[in-house]
C-alpha atoms as a PDB file:
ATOM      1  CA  UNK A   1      11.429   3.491 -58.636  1.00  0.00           C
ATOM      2  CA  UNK A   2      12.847   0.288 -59.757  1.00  0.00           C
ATOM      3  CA  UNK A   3      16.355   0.340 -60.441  1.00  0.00           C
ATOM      4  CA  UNK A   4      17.547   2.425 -57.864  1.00  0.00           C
ATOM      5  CA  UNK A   5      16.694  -0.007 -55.092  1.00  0.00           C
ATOM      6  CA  UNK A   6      18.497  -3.026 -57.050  1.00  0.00           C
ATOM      7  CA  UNK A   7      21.134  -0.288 -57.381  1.00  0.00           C
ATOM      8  CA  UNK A   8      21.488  -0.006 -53.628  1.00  0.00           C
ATOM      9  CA  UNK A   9      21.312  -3.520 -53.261  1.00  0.00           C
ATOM     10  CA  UNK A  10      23.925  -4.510 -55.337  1.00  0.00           C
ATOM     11  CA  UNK A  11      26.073  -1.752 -53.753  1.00  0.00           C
ATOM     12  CA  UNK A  12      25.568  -3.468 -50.156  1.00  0.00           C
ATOM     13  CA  UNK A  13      26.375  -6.557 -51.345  1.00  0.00           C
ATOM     14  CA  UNK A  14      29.911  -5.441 -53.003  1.00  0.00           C
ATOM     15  CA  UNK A  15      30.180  -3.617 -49.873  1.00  0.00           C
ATOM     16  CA  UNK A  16      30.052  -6.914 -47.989  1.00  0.00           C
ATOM     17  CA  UNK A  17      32.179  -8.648 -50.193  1.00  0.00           C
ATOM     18  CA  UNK A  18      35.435  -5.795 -50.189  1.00  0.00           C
ATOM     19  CA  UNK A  19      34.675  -5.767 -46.023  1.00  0.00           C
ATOM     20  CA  UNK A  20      34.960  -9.544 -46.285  1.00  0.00           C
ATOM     21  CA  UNK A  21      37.447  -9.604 -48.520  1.00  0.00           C
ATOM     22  CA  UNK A  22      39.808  -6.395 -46.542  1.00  0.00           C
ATOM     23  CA  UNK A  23      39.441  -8.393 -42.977  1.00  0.00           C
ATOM     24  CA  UNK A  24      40.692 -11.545 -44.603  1.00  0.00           C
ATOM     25  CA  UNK A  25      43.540  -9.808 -46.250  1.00  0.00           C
ATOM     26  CA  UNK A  26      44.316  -8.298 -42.487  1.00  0.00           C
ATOM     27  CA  UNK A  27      44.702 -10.929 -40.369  1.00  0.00           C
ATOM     28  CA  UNK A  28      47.072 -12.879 -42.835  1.00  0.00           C
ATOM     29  CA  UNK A  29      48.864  -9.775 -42.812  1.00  0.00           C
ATOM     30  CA  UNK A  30      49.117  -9.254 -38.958  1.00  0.00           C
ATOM     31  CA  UNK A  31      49.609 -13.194 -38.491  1.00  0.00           C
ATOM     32  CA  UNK A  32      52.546 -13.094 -40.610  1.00  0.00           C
ATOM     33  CA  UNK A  33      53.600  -9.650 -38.027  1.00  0.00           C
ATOM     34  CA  UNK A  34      53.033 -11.692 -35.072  1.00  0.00           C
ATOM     35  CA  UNK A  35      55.580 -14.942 -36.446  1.00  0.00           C
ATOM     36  CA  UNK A  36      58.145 -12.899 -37.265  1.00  0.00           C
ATOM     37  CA  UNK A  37      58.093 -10.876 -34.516  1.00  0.00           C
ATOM     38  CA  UNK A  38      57.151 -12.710 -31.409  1.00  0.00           C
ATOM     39  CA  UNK A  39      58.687 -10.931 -29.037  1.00  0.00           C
ATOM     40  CA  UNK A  40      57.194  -7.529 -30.001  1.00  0.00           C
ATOM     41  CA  UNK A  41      53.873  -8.976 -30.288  1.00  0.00           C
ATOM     42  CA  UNK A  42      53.947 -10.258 -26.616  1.00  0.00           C
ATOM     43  CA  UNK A  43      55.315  -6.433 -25.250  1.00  0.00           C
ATOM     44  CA  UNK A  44      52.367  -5.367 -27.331  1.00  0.00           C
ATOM     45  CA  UNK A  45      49.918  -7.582 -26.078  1.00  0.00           C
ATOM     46  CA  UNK A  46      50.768  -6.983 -22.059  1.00  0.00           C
ATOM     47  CA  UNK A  47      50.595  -3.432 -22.591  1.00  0.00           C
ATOM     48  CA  UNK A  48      47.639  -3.622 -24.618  1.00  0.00           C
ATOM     49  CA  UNK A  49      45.812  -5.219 -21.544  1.00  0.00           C
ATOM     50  CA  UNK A  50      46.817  -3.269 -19.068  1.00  0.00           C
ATOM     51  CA  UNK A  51      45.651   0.139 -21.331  1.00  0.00           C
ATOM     52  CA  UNK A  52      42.310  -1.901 -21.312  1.00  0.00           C
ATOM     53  CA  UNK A  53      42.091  -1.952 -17.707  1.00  0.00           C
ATOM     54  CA  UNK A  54      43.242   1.941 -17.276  1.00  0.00           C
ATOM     55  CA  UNK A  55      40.086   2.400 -19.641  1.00  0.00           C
ATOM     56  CA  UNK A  56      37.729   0.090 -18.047  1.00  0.00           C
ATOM     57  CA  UNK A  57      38.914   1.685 -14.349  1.00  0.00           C
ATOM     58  CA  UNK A  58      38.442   5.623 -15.677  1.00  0.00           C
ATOM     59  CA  UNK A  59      35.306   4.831 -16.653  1.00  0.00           C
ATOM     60  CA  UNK A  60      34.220   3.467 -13.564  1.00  0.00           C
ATOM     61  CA  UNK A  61      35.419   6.677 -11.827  1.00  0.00           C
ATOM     62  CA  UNK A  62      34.447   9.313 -14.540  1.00  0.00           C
ATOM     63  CA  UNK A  63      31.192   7.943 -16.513  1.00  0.00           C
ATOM     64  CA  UNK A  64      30.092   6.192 -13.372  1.00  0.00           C
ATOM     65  CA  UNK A  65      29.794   2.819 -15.086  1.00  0.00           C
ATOM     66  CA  UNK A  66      28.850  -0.181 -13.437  1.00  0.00           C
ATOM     67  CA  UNK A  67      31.734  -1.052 -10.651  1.00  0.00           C
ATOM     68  CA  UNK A  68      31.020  -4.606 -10.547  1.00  0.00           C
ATOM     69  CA  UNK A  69      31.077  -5.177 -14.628  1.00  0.00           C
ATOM     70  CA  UNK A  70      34.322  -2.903 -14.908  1.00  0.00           C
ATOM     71  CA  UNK A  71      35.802  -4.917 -12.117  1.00  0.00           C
ATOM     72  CA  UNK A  72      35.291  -8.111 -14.013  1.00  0.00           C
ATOM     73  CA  UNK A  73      36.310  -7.037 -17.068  1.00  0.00           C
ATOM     74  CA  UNK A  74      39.476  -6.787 -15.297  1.00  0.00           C
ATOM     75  CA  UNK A  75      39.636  -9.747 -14.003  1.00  0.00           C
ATOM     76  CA  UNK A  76      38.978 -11.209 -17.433  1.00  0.00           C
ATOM     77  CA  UNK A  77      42.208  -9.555 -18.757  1.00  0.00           C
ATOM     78  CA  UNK A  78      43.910 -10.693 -15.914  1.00  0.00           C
ATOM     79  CA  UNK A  79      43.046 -14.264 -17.250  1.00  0.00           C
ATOM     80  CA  UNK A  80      43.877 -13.171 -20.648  1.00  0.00           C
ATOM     81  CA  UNK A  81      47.750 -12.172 -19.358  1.00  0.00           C
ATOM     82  CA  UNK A  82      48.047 -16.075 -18.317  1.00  0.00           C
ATOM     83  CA  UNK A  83      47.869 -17.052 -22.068  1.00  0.00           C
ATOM     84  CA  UNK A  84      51.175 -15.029 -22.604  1.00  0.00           C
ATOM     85  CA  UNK A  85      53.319 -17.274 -19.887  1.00  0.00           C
ATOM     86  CA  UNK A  86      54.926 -19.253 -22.451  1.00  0.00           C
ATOM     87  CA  UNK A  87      54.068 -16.745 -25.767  1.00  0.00           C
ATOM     88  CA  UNK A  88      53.857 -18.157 -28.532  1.00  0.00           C
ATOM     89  CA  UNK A  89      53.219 -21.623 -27.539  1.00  0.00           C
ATOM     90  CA  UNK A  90      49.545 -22.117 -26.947  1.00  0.00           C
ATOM     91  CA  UNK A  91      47.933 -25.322 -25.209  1.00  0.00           C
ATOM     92  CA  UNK A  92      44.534 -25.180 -27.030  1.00  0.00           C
ATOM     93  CA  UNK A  93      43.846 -27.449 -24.204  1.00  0.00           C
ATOM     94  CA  UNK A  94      44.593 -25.648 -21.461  1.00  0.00           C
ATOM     95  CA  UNK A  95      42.181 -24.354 -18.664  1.00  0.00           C
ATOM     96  CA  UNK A  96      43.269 -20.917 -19.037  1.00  0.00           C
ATOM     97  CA  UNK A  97      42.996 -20.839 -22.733  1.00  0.00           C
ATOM     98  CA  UNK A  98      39.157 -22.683 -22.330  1.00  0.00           C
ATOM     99  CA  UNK A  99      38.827 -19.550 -19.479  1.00  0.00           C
ATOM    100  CA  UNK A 100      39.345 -16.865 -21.645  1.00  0.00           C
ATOM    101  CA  UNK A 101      36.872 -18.486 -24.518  1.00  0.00           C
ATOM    102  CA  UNK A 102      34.160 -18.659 -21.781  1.00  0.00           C
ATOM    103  CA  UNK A 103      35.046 -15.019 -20.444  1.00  0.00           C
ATOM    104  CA  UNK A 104      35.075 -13.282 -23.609  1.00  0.00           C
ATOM    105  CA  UNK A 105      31.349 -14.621 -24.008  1.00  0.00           C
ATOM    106  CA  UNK A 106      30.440 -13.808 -20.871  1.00  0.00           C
ATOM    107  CA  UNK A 107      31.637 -10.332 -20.915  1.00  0.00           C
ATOM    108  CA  UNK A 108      30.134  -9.650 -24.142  1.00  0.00           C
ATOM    109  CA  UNK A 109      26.562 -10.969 -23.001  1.00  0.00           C
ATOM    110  CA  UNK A 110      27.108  -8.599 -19.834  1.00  0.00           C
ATOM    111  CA  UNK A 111      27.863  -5.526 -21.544  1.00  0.00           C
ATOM    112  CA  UNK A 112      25.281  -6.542 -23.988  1.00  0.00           C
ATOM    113  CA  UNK A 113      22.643  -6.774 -20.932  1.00  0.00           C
ATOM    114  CA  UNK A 114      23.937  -3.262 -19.728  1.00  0.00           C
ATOM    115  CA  UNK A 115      23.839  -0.694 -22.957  1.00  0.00           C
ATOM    116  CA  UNK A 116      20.586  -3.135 -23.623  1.00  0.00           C
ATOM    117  CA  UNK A 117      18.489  -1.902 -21.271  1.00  0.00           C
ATOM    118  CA  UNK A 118      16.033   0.329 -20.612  1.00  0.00           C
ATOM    119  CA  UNK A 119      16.784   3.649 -19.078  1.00  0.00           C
ATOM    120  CA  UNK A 120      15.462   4.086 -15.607  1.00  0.00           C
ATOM    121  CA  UNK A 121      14.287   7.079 -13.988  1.00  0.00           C
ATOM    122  CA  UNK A 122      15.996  10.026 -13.991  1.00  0.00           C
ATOM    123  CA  UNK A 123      16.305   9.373  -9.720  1.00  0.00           C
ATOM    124  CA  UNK A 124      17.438   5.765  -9.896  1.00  0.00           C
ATOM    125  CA  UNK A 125      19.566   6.402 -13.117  1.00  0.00           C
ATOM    126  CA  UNK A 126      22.957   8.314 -11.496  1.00  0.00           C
ATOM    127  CA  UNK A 127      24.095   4.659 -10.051  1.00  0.00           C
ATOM    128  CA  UNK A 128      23.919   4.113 -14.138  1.00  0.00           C
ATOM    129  CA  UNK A 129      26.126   7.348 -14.695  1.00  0.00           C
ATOM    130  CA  UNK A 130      23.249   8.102 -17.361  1.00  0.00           C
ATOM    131  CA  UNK A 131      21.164  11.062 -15.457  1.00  0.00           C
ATOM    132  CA  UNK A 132      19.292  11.997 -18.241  1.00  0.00           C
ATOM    133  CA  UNK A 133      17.996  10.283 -21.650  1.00  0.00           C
ATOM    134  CA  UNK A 134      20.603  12.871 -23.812  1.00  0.00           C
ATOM    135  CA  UNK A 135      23.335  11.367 -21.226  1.00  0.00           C
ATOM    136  CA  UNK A 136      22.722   7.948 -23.191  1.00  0.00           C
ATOM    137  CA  UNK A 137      25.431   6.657 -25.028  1.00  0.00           C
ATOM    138  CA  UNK A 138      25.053   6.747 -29.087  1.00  0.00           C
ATOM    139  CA  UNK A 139      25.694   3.564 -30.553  1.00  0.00           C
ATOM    140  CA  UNK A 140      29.097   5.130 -32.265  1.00  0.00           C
ATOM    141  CA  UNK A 141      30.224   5.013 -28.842  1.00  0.00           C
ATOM    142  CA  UNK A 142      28.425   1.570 -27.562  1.00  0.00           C
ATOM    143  CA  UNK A 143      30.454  -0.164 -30.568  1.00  0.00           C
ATOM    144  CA  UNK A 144      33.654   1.619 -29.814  1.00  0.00           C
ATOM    145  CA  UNK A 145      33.299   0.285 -26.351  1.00  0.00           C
ATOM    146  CA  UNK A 146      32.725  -3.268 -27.122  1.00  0.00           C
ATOM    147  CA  UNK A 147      35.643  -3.129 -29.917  1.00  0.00           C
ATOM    148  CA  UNK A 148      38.178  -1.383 -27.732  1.00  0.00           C
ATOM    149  CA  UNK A 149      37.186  -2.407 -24.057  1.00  0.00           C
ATOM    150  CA  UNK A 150      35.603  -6.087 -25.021  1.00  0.00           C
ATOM    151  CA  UNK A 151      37.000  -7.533 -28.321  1.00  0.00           C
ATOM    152  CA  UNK A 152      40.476  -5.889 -29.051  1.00  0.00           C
ATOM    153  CA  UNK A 153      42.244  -7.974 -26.233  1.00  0.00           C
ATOM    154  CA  UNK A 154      40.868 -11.828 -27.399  1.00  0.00           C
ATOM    155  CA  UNK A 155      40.654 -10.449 -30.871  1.00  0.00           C
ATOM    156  CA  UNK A 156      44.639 -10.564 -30.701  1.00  0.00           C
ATOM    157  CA  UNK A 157      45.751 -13.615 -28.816  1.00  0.00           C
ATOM    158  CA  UNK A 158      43.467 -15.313 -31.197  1.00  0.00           C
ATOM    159  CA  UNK A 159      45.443 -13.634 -34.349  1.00  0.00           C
ATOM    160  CA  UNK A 160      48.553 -14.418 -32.383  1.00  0.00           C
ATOM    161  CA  UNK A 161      48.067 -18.340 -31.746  1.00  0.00           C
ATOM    162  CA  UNK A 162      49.584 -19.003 -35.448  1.00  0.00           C
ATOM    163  CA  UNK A 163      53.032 -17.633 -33.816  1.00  0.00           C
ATOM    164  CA  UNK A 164      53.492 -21.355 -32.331  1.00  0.00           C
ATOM    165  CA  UNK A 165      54.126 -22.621 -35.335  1.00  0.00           C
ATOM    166  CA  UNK A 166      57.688 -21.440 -36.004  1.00  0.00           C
ATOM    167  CA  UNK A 167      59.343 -22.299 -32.207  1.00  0.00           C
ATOM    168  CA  UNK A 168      60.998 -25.399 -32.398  1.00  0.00           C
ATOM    169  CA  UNK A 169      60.962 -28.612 -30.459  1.00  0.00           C
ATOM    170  CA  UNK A 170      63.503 -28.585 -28.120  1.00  0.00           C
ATOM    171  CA  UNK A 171      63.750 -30.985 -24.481  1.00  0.00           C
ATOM    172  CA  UNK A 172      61.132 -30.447 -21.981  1.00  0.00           C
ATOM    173  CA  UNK A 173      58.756 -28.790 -24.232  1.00  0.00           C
ATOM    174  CA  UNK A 174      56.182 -31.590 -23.907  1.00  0.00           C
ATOM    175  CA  UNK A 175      54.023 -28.220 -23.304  1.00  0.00           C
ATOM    176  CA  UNK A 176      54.406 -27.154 -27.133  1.00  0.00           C
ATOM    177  CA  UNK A 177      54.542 -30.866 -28.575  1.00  0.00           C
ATOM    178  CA  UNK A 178      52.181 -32.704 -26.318  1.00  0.00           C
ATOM    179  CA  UNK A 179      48.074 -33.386 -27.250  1.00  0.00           C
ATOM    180  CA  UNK A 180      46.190 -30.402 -28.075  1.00  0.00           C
ATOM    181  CA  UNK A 181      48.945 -28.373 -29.077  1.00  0.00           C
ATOM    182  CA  UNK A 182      48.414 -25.235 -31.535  1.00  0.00           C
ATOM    183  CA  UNK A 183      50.948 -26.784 -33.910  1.00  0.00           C
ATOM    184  CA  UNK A 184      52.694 -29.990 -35.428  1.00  0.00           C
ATOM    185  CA  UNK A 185      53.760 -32.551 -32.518  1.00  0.00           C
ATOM    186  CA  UNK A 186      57.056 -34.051 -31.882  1.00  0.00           C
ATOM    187  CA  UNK A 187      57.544 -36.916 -34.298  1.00  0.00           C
ATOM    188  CA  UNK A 188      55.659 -35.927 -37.070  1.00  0.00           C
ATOM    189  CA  UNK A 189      57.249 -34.704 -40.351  1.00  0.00           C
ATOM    190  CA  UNK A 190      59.838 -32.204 -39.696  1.00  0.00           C
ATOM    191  CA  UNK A 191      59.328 -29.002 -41.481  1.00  0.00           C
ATOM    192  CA  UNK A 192      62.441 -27.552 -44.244  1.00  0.00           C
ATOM    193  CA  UNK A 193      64.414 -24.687 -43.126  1.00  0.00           C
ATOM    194  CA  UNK A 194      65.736 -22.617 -46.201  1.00  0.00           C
ATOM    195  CA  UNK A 195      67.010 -19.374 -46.683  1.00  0.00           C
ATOM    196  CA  UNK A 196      63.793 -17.681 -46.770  1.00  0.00           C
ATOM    197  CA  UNK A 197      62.324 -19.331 -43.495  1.00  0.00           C
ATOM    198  CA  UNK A 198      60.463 -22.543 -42.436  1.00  0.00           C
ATOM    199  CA  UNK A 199      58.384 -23.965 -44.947  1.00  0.00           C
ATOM    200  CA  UNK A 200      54.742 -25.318 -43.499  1.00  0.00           C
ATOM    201  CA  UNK A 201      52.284 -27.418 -44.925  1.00  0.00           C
ATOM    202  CA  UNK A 202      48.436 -26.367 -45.548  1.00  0.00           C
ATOM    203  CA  UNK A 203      47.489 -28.296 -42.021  1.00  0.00           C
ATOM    204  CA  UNK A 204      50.318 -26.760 -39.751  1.00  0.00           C
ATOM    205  CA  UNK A 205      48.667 -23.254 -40.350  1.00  0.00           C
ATOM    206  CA  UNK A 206      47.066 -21.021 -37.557  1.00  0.00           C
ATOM    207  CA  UNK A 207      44.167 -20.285 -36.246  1.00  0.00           C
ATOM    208  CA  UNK A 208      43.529 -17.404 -38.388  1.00  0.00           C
ATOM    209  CA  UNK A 209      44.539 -18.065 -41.712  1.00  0.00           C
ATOM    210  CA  UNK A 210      42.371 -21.713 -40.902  1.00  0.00           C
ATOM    211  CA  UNK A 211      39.356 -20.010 -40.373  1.00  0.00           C
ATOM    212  CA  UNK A 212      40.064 -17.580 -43.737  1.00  0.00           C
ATOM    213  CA  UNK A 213      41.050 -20.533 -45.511  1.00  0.00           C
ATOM    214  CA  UNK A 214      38.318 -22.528 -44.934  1.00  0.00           C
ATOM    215  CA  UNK A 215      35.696 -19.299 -45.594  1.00  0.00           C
ATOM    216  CA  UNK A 216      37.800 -19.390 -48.910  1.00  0.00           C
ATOM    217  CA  UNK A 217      37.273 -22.675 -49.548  1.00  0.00           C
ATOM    218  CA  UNK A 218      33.809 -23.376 -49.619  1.00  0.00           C
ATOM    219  CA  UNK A 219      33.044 -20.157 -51.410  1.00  0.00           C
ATOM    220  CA  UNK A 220      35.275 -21.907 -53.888  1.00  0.00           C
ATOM    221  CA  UNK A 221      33.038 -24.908 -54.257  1.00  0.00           C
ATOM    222  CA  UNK A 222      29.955 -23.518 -53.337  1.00  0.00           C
ATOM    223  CA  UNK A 223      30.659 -21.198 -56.461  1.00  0.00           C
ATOM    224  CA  UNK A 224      31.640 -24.072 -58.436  1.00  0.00           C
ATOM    225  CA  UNK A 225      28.587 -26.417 -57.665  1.00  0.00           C
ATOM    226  CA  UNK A 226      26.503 -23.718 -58.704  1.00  0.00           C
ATOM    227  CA  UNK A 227      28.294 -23.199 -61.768  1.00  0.00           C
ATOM    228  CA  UNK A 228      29.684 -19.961 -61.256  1.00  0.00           C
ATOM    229  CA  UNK A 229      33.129 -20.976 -62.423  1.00  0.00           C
ATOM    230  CA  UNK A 230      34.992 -23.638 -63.422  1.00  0.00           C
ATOM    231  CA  UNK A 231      37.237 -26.113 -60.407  1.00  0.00           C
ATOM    232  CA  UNK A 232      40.799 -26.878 -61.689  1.00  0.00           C
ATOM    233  CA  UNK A 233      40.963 -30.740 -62.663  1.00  0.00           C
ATOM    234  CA  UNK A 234      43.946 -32.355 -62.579  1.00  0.00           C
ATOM    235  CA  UNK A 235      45.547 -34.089 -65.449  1.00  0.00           C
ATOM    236  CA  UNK A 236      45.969 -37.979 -64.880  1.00  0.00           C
ATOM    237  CA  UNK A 237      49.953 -39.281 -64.522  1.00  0.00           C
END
């Protein structure tokens, strides 16, 4: 057979593409959720942590896992609460925000290192809450785990840092205005309020929509140095 495998091929590529194309389309959506709705979002966010760390503490106690990874897992989302002290402003260069970058790798190599390894003997395998090989977790449930219990949490406040870029200046916000700031500084050009909202320019955008933007962008030029399609020129004044 010949075609069939191009067939299947071609299929998993599309498939990429609409995946690609679906997760781009969802975090502008939730972004714009999060701006006009601050206040909601952080509610959401504290109570989505400390569901994570019910989770992470009944399966210590039930499934047996690992005490001292659940434990810091928990302290990671305890580091990830700080972020939400002055929600929706976000000091890329603050300590806790650099924290929570470093934990969220660290717990994922962890975990990683745990469901990774080998399965001991069925006598020194209990203290893994795994007593026998058909006790192992399917990867259904490893990749629920990591998405629920690992990602879900800095998956969010990362969706969420765009927020900062509708509060205002206001006095004694040096916080929100100063270096390293997740939006426009004090003394730059001031942004239009209309009817429909605060107008931004391409560079004041967030996190999120940056990183999609940028994807967008060079598949736009990558596709038009190869010829795919045609770049808009523009007319000379």
């Amino acid at each position: 057979m010949w075609i069939l495998p191009l067939l299947g091929y071609l299929g998993l590529g599309l498939a990429f593409l609409f995946l690609t194309l679906a997760i781009a389309s969802g975090l502008y959506y939730l972004s714009e959720l999060v701006e006009e709705h601050t206040v909601v979002a952080k509610k959401t966010l504290t109570r989505l942590i400390y569901a994570v760390s019910a989770l992470l503490l009944l399966l210590a106690a039930v499934d047996r896992f690992p005490l001292a990874l659940c434990a810091a897992s928990i302290a990671s989302h305890a580091v990830y609460s700080q972020n939400l002290r002055r929600f929706p402003v976000v000091k890329l260069t603050d300590p806790v925000f650099v924290l929570s970058c470093v934990l969220v790798l660290g717990n994922h190599y962890l975990w990683f290192r745990h469901f990774s390894a080998s399965p001991a003997p069925a006598s020194a395998s209990d203290r893994f809450g795994y007593g026998h090989h058909a006790d192992l977790p399917t990867f259904t449930e490893i990749a629920s785990f990591f998405g629920l219990c690992v990602w879900l949490v800095p998956f969010a406040l990362f969706v969420s840092l765009s927020a900062g870029e509708n509060v205002l200046p206001s006095m004694g916000s040096e916080y929100a205005t100063g270096p390293g700031s997740s939006y426009i500084s004090a003394g730059a050009e001031p942004r239009a309020v209309g009817a429909s909202g605060r107008k931004r320019s391409a560079t004041q955008s967030g996190m999120a929509k940056a990183a999609v933007n940028g994807v967008t962008g060079w598949v736009s030029e990558t596709g038009e140095l190869m010829g795919f399609w045609r770049g808009e020129r523009t007319r000379p004044l």
